[in-house]
Each structure stands twice: as C-alpha cells, then as structure tokens.
PDB file of N, CA and C in Angstrom:
ATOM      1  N   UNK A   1      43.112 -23.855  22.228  1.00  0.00           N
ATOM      2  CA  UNK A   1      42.198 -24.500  21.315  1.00  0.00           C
ATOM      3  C   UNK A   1      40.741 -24.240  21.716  1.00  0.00           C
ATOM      4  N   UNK A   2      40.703 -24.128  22.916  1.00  0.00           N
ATOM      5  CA  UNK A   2      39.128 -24.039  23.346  1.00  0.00           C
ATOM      6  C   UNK A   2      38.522 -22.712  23.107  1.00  0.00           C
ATOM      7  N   UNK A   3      39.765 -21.815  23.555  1.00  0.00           N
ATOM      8  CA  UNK A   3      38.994 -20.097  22.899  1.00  0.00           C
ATOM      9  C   UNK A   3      38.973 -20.200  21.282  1.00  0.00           C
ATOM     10  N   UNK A   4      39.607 -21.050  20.595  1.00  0.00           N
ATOM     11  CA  UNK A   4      39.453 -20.901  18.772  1.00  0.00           C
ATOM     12  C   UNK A   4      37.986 -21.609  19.006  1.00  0.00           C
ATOM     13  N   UNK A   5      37.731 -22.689  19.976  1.00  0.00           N
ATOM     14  CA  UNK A   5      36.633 -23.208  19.462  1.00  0.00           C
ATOM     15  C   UNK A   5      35.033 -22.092  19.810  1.00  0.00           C
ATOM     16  N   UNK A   6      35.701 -21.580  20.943  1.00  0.00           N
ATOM     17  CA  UNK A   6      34.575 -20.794  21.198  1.00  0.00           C
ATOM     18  C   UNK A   6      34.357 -19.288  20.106  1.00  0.00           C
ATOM     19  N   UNK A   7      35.178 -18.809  19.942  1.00  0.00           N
ATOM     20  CA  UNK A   7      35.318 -17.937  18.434  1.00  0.00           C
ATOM     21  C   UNK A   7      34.343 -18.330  17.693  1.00  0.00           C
ATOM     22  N   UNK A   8      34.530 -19.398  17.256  1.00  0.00           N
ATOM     23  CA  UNK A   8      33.988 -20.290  16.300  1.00  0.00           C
ATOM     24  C   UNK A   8      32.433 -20.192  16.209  1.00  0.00           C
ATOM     25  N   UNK A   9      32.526 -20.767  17.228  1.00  0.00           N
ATOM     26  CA  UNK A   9      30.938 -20.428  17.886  1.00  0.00           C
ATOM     27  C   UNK A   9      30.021 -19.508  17.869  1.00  0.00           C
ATOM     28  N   UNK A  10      30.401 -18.629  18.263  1.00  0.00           N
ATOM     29  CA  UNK A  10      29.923 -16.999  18.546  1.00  0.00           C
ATOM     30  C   UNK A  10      30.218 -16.482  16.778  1.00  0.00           C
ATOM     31  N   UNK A  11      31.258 -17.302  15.836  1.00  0.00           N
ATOM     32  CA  UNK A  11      30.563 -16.650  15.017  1.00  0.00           C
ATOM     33  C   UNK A  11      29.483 -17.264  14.047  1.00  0.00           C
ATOM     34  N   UNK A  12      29.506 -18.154  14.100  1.00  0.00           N
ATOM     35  CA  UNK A  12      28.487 -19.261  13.926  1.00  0.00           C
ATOM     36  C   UNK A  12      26.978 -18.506  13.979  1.00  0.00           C
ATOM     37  N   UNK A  13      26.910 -18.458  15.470  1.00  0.00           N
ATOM     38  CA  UNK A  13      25.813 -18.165  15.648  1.00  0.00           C
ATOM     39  C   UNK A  13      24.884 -16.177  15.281  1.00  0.00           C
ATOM     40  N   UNK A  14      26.564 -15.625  15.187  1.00  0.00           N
ATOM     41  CA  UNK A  14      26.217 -14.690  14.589  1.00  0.00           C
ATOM     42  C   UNK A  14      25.499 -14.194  12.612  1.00  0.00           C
ATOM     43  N   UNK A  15      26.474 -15.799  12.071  1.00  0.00           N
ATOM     44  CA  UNK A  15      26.259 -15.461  10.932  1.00  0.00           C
ATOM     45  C   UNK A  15      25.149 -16.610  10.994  1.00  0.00           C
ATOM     46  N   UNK A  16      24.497 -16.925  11.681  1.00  0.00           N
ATOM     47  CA  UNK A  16      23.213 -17.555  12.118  1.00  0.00           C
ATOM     48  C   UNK A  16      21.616 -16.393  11.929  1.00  0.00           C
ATOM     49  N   UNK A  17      22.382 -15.540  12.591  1.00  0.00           N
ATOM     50  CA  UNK A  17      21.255 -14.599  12.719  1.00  0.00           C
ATOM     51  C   UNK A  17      21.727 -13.362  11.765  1.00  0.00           C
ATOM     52  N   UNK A  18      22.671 -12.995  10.935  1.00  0.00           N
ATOM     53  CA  UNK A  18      22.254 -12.780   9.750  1.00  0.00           C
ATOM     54  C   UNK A  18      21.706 -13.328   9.112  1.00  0.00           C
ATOM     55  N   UNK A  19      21.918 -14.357   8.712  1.00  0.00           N
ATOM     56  CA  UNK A  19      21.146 -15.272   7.376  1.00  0.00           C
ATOM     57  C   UNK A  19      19.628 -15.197   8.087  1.00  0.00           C
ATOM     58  N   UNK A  20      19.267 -15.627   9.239  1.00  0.00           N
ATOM     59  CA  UNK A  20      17.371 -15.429   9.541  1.00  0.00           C
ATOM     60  C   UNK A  20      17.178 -13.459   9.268  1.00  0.00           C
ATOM     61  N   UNK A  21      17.752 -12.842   9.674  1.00  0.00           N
ATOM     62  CA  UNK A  21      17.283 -11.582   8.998  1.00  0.00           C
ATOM     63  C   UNK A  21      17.037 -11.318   7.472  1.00  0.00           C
ATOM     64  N   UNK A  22      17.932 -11.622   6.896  1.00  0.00           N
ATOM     65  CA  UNK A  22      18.235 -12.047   5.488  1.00  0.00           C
ATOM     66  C   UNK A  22      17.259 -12.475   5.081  1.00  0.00           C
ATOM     67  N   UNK A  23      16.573 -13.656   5.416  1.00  0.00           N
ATOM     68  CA  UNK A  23      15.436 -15.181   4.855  1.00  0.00           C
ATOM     69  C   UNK A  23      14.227 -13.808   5.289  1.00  0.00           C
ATOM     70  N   UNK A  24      14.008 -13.046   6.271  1.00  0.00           N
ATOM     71  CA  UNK A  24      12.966 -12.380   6.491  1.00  0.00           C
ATOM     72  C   UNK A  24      13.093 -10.871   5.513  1.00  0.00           C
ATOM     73  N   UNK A  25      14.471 -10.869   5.224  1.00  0.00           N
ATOM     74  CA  UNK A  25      13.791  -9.179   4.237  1.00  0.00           C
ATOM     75  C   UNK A  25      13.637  -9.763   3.130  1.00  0.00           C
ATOM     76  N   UNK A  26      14.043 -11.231   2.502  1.00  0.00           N
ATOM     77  CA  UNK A  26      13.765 -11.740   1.313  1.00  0.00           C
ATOM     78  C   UNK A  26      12.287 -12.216   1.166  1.00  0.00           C
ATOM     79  N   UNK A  27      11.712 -12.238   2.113  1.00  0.00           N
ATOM     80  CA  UNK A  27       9.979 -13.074   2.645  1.00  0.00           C
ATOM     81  C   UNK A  27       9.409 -12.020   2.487  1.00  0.00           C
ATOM     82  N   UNK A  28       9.657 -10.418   2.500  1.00  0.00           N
ATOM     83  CA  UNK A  28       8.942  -9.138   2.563  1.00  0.00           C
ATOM     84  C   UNK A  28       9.209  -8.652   1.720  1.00  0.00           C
ATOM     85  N   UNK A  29      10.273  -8.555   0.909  1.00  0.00           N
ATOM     86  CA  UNK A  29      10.087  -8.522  -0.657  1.00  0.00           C
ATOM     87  C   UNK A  29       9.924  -9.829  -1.438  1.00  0.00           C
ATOM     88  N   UNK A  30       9.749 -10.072  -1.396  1.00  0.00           N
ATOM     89  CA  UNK A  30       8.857 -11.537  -2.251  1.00  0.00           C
ATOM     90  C   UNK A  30       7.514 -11.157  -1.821  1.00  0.00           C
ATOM     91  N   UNK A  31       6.993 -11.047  -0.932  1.00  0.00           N
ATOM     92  CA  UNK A  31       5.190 -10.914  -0.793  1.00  0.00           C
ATOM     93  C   UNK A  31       4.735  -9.621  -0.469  1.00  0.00           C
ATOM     94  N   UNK A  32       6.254  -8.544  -1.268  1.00  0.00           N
ATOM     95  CA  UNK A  32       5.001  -7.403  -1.027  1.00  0.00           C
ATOM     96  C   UNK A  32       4.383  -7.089  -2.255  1.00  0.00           C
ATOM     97  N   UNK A  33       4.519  -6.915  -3.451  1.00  0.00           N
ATOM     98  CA  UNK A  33       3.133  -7.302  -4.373  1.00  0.00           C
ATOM     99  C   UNK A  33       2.117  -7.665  -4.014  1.00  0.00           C
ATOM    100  N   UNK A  34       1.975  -8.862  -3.533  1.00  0.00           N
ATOM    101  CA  UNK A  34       0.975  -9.469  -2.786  1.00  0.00           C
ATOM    102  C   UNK A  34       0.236  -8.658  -2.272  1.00  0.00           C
ATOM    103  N   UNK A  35       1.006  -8.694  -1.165  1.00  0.00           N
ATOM    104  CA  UNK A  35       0.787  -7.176   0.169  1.00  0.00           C
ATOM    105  C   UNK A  35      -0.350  -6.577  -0.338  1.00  0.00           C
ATOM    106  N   UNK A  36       0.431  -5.801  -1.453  1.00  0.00           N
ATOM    107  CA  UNK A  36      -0.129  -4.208  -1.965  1.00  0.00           C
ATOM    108  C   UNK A  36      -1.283  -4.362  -2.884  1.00  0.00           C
ATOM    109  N   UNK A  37      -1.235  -5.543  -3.371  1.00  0.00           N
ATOM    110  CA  UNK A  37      -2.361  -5.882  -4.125  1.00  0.00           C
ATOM    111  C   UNK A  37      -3.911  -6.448  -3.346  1.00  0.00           C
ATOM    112  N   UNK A  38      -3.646  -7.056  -2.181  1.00  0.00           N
ATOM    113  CA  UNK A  38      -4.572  -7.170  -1.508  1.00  0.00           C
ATOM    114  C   UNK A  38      -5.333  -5.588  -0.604  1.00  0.00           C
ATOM    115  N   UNK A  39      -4.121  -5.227   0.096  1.00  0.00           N
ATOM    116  CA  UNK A  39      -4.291  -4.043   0.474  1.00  0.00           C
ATOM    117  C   UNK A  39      -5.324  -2.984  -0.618  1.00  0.00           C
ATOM    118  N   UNK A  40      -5.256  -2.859  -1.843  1.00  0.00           N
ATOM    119  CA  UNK A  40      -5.824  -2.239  -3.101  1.00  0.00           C
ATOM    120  C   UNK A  40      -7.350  -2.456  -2.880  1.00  0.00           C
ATOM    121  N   UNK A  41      -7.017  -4.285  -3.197  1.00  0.00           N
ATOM    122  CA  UNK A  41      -8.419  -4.833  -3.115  1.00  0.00           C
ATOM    123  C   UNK A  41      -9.404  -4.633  -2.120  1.00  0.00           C
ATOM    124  N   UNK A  42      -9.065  -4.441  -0.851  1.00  0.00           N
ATOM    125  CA  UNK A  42      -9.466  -4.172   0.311  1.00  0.00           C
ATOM    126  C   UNK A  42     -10.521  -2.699   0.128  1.00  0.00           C
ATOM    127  N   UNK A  43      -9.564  -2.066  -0.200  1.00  0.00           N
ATOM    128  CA  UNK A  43     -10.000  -0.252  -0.783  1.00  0.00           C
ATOM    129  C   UNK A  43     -11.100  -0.036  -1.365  1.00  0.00           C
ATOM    130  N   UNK A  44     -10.752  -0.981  -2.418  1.00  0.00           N
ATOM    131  CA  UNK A  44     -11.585  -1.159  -3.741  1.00  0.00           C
ATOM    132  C   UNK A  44     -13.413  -1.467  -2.822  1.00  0.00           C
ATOM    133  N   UNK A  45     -13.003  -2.860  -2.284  1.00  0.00           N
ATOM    134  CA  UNK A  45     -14.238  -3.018  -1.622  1.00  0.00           C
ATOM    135  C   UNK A  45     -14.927  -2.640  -0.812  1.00  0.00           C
ATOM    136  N   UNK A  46     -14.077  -1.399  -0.081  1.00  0.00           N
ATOM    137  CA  UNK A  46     -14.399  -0.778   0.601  1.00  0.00           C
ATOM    138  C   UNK A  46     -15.141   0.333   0.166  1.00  0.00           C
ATOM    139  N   UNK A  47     -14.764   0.984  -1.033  1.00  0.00           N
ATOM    140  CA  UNK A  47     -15.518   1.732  -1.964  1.00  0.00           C
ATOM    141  C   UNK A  47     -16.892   1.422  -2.296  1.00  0.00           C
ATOM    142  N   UNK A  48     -16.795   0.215  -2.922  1.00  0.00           N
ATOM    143  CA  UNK A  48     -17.990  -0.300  -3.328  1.00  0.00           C
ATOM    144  C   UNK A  48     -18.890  -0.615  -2.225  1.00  0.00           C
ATOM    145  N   UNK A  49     -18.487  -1.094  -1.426  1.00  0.00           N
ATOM    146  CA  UNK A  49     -19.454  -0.873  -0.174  1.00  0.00           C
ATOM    147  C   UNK A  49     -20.267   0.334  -0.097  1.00  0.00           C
ATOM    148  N   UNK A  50     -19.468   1.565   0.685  1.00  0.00           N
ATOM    149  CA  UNK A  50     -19.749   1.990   0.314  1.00  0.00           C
ATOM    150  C   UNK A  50     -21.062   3.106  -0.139  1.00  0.00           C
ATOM    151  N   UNK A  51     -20.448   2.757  -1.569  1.00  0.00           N
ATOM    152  CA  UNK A  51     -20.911   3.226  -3.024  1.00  0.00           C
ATOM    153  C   UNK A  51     -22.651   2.413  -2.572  1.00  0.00           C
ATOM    154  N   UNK A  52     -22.890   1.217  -2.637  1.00  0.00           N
ATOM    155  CA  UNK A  52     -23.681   0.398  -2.661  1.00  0.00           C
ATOM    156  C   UNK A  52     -24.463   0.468  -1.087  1.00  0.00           C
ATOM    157  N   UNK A  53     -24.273   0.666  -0.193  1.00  0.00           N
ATOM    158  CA  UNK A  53     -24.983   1.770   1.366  1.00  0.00           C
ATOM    159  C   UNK A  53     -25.310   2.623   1.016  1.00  0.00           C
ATOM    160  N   UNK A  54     -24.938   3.335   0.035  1.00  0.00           N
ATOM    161  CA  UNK A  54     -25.698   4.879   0.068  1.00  0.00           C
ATOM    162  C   UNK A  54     -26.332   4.614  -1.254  1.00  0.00           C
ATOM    163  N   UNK A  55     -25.976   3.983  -1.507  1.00  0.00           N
ATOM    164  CA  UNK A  55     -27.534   3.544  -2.982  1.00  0.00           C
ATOM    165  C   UNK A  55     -28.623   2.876  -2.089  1.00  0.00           C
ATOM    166  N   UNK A  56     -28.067   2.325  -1.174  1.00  0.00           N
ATOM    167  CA  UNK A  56     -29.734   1.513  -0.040  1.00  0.00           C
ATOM    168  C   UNK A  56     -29.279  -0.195  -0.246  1.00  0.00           C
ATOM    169  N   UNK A  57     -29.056  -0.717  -0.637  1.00  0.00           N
ATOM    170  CA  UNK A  57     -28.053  -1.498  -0.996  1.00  0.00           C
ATOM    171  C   UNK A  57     -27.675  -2.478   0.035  1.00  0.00           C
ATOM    172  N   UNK A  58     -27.513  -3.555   0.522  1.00  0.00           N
ATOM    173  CA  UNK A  58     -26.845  -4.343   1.458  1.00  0.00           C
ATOM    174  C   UNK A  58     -25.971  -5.470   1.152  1.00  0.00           C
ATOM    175  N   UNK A  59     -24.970  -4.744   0.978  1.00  0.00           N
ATOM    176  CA  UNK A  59     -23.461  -5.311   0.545  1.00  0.00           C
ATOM    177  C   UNK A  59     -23.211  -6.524   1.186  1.00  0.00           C
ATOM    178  N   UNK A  60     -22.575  -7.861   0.289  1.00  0.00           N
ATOM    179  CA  UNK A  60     -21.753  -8.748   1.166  1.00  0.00           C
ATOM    180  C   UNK A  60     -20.777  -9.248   0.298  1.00  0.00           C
ATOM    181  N   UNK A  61     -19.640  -9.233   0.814  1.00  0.00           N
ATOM    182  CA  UNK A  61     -18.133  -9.474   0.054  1.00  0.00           C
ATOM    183  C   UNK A  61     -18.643 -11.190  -0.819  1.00  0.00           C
ATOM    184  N   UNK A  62     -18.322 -11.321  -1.971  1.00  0.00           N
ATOM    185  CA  UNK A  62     -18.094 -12.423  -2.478  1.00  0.00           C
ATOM    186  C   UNK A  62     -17.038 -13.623  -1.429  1.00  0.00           C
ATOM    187  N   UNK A  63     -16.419 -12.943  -0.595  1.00  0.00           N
ATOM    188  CA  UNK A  63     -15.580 -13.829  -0.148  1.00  0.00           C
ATOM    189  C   UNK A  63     -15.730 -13.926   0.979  1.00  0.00           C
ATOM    190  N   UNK A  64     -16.600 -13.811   1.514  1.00  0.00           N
ATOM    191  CA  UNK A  64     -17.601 -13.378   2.576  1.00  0.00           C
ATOM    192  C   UNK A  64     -18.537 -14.684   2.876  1.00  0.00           C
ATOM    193  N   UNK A  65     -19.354 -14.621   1.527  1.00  0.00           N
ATOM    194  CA  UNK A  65     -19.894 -15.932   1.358  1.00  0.00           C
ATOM    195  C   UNK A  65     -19.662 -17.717   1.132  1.00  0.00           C
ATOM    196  N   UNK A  66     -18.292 -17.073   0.417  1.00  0.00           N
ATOM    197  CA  UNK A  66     -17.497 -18.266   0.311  1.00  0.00           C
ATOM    198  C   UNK A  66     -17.240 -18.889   1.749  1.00  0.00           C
ATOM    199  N   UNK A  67     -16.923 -18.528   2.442  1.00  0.00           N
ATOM    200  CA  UNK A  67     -16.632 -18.784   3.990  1.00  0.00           C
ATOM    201  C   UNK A  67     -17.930 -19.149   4.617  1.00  0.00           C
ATOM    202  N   UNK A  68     -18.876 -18.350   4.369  1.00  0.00           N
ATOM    203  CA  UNK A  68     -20.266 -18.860   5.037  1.00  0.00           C
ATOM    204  C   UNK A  68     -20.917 -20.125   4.220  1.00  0.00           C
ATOM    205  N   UNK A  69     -20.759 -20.271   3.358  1.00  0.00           N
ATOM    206  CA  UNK A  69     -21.583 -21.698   2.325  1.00  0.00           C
ATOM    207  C   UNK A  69     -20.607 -22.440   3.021  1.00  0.00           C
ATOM    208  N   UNK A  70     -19.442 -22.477   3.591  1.00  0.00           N
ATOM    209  CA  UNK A  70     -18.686 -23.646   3.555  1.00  0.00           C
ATOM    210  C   UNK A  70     -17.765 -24.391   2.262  1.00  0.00           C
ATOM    211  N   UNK A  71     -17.867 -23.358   1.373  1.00  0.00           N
ATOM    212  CA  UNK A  71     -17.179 -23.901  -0.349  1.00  0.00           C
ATOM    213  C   UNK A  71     -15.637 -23.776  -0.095  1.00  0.00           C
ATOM    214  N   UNK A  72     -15.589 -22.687   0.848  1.00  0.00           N
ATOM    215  CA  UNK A  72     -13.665 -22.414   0.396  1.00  0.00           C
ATOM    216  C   UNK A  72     -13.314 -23.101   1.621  1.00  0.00           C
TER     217      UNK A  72
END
C-alpha cells in the first residue's frame, strides 16, 4: 500500500508540473500580441526620435512625461 501511495505521489507531482508549464505557454500566448505590439511601438518611437534629432529637435516620449508630472 505504501509503494501505491508513493506512485501516487510522484505522479501527482509530475502532472503538477505539467499543468505549471502548460499555465506558462498559455501566459505567452495570451500576451504575445501584446508583446509584439509594444515591441512595434517601441520601433516606431524609436524612429521618430530619431527622425526628430536629426531635424535638431529634442524628443521626449509622451510616456516619459507621464511618469515625470507624477499623473500615471
């Protein structure tokens, strides 16, 4: 009885750590849109930067400021 219980166990804890692998490739497809959309945005502003330095220009991220006023 004690080796069924230990069986038991070991698989327990195996189908333990499938299911957390599982919960994590479901967390990385669920937020990679996200991901890729920020990643974009990043680009984007990075462009415009930039774009806006070599016009003479002294760039600061909208979200940049948000953080410095203290608003967000």
């Amino acid at each position: 009885m004690l080796d069924n219980l230990d069986t038991l166990a070991e698989e327990i804890k195996a189908k333990e750590a499938e299911i957390k692998e599982m919960r994590k490739e479901y967390r990385e497809q669920k937020t990679a849109g996200l991901r890729s959309a920020i990643e974009q945005r990043n680009e984007a502003d990075k462009l415009v930067r930039d774009e806006l330095k070599s016009l003479g220009y002294n760039y600061r991220s909208p979200y940049e400021s948000l953080f410095r006023t203290g608003i967000a």
